[in-house]
Protein backbone atom coordinates (compact mmCIF):
# COMPACT_ATOMS: atom_id res chain seq x y z
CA UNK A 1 74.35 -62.12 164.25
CA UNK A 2 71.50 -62.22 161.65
CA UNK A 3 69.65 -65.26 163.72
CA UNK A 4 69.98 -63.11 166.41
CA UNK A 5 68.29 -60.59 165.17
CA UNK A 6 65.84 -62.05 163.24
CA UNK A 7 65.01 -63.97 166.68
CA UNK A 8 65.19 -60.62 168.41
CA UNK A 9 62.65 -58.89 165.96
CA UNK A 10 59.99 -62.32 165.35
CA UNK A 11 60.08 -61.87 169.86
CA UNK A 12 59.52 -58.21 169.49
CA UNK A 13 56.81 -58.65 167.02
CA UNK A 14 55.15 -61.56 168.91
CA UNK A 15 55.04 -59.36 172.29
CA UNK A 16 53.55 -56.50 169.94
CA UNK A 17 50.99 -58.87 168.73
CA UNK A 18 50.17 -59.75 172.46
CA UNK A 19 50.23 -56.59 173.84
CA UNK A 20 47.50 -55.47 171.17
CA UNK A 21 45.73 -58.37 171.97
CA UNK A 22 45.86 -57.78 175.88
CA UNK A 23 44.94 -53.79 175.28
CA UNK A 24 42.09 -55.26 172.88
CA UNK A 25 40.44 -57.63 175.41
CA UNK A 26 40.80 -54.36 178.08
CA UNK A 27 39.21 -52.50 176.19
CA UNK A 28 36.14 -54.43 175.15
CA UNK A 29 35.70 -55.26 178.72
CA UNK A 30 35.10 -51.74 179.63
CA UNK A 31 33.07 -50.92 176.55
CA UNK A 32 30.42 -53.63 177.62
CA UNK A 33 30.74 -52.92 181.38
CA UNK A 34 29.55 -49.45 180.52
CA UNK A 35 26.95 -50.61 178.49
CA UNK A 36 25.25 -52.14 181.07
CA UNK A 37 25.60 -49.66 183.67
CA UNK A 38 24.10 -47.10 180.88
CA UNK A 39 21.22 -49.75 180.43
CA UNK A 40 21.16 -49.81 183.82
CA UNK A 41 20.86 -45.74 184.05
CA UNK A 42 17.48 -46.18 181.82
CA UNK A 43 15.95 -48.45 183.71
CA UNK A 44 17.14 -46.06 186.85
CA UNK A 45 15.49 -43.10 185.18
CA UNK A 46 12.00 -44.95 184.40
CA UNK A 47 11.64 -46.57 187.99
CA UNK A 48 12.40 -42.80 189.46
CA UNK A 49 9.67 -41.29 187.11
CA UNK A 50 7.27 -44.72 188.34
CA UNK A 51 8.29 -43.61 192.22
CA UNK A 52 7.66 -39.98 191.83
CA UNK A 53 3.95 -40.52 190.51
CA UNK A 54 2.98 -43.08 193.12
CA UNK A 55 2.33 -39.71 196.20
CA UNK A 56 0.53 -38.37 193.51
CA UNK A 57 -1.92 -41.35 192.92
CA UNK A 58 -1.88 -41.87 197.01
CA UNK A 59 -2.61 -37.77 197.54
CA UNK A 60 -5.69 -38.05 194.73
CA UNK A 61 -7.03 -41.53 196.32
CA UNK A 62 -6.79 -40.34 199.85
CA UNK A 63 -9.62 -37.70 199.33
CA UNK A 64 -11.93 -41.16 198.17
CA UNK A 65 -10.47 -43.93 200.37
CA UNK A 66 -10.18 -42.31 203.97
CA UNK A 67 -10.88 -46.00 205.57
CA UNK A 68 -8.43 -47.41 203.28
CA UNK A 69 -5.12 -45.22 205.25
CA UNK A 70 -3.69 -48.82 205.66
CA UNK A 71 -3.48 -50.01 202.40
CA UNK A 72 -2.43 -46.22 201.55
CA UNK A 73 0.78 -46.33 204.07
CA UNK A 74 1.69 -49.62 202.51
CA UNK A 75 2.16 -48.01 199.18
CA UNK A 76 4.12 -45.49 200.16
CA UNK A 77 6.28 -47.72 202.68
CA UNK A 78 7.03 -49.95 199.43
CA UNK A 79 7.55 -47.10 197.33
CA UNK A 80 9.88 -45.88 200.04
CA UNK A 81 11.73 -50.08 199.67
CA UNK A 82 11.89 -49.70 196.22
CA UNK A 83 14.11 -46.21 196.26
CA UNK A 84 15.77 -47.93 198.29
CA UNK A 85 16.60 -51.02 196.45
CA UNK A 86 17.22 -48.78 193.34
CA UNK A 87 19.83 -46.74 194.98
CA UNK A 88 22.00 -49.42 196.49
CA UNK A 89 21.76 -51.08 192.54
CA UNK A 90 22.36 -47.81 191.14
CA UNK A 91 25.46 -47.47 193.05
CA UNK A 92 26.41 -50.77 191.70
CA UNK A 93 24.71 -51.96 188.85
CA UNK A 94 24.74 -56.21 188.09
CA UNK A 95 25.92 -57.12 191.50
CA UNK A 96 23.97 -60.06 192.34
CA UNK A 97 23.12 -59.44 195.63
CA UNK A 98 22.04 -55.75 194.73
CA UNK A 99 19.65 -56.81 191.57
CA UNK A 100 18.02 -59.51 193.53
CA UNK A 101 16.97 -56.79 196.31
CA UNK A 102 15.88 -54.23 193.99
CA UNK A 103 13.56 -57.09 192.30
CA UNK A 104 11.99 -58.01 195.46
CA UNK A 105 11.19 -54.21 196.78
CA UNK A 106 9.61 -53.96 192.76
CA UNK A 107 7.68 -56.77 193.54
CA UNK A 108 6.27 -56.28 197.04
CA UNK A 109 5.80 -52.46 195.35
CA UNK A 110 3.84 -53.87 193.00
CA UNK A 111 1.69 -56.08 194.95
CA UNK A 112 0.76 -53.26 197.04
CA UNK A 113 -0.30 -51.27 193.62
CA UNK A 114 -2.17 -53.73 192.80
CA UNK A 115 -4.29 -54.24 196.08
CA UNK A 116 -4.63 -50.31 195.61
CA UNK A 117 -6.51 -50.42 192.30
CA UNK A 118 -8.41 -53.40 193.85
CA UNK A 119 -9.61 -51.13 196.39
CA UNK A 120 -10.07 -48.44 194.23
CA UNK A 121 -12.63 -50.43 192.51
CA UNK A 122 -14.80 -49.66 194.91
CA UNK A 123 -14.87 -46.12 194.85
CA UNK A 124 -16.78 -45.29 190.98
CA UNK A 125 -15.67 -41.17 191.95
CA UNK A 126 -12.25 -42.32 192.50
CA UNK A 127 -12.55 -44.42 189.00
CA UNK A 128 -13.96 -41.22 187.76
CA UNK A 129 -11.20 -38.80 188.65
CA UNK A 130 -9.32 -37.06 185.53
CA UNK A 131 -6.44 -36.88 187.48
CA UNK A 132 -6.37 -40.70 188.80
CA UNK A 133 -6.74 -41.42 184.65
CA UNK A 134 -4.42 -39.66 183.98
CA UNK A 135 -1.88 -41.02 186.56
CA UNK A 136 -2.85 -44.27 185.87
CA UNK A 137 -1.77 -44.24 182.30
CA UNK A 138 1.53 -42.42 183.29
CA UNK A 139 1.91 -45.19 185.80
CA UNK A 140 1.19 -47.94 182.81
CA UNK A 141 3.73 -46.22 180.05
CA UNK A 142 6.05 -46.26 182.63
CA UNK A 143 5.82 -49.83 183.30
CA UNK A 144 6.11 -50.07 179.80
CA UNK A 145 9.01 -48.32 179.62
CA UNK A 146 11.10 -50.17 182.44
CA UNK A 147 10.19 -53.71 180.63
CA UNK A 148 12.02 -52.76 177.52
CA UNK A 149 14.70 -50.74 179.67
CA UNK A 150 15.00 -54.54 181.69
CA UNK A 151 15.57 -55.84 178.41
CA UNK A 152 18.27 -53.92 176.65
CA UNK A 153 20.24 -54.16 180.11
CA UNK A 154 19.95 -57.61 180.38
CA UNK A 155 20.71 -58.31 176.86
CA UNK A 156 23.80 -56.02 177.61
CA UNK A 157 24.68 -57.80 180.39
CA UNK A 158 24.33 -60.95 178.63
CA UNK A 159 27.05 -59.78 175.97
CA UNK A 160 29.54 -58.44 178.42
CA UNK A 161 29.35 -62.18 180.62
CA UNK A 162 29.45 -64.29 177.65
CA UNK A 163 32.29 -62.15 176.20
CA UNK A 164 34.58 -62.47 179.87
CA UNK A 165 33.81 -65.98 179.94
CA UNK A 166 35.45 -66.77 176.29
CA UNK A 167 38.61 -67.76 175.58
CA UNK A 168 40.75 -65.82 175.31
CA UNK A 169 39.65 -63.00 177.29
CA UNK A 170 38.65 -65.36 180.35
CA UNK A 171 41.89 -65.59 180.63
CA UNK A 172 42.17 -62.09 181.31
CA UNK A 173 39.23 -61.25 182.83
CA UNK A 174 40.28 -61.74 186.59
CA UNK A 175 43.14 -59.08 186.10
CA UNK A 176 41.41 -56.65 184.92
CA UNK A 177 38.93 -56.48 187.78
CA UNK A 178 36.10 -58.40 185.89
CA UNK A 179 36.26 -61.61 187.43
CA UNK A 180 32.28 -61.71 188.79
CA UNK A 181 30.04 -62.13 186.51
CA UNK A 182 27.44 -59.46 186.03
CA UNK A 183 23.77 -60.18 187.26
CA UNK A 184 20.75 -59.72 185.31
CA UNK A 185 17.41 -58.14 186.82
CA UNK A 186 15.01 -60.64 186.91
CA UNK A 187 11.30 -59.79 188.95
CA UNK A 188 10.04 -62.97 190.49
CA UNK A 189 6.70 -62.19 189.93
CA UNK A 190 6.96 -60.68 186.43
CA UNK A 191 6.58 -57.47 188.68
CA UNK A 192 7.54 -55.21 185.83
CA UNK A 193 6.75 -56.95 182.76
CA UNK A 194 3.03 -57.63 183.77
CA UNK A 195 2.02 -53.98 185.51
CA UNK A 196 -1.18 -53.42 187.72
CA UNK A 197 -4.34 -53.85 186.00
CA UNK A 198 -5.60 -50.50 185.68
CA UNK A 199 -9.32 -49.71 184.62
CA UNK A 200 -9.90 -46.20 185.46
């Protein structure tokens, strides 16, 4: 009777030693799955704030570039991409196929900026205009802004892959519901990190 039981409670405490394990590994999961999506929510925030002052910049440069409506409309259609692209990652923040087409609406977006302030060379008023300055340096502290929000959500998205994919929690992982790896948000063309030259 006293093997028994000793058996009986070494089992019991072995299965309570697992089960804290298990509700460990659960719970770190989480905790970096919704540190990413909150990294993710900064970077949402700064990319709305970049879309909402690109009509601006397009309503002040339209008064200076009428024979420039084409490269205007291309703005605003990649602006319009880009919203786009952020929603569909918003709603689901490191899915692979999500991330990739938010970078590529950021970078056609930003090739289209940058033919903009090419063209706005041109035009010294335009250059001139306090509120195209103005915008223009909102527009670059933004940029700013989204590199280091990139950052801290692909460094968090760095931790919560590499933690799944050790042992013993890779184990687990697939169980739990967090058996695909997370996706960082890489722009091909640096889209982010390197904004538009601006020289107004």
């Amino acid at each position: 009777m006293g093997t028994f039981l000793t058996t009986l409670l070494v089992l019991l405490g072995v299965a309570v030693v697992l089960g804290a394990l298990i509700v460990g590994i659960f719970n770190k999961l989480v905790t970096y799955r919704n540190r990413y999506k909150n990294a993710f929510a900064q970077i949402e925030v700064q990319l709305k704030r970049r879309y909402d002052l690109i009509p601006n910049m397009i309503e002040v440069a339209k008064g200076y570039m009428k024979h420039e409506r084409e490269t205007l409309e291309a703005v605003i259609q990649a602006r319009n991409q880009a919203a786009g692209g952020l929603q569909k990652a918003a709603a689901n923040p490191g899915d692979a196929a999500a991330m990739q087409g938010l970078a590529s609406a950021e970078g056609a977006l930003t090739g289209t900026l940058g033919r903009l302030f090419a063209l706005a060379e041109s035009y010294p008023d335009l250059k001139a205009n306090q509120n195209m300055m103005q915008l223009s340096e909102e527009l670059r502290s933004t940029e700013n802004k989204v590199a280091f929000s990139r950052q801290a959500f692909n460094d968090s998205v760095t931790q919560y892959n590499t933690y799944k994919q050790t042992f013993p929690p890779v184990i687990f992982a697939g169980i739990f519901g967090h058996g695909q790896d997370a996706a960082l948000l890489e722009f091909d063309s640096q889209a982010i990190a390197e904004p538009p030259k601006v020289s107004f």
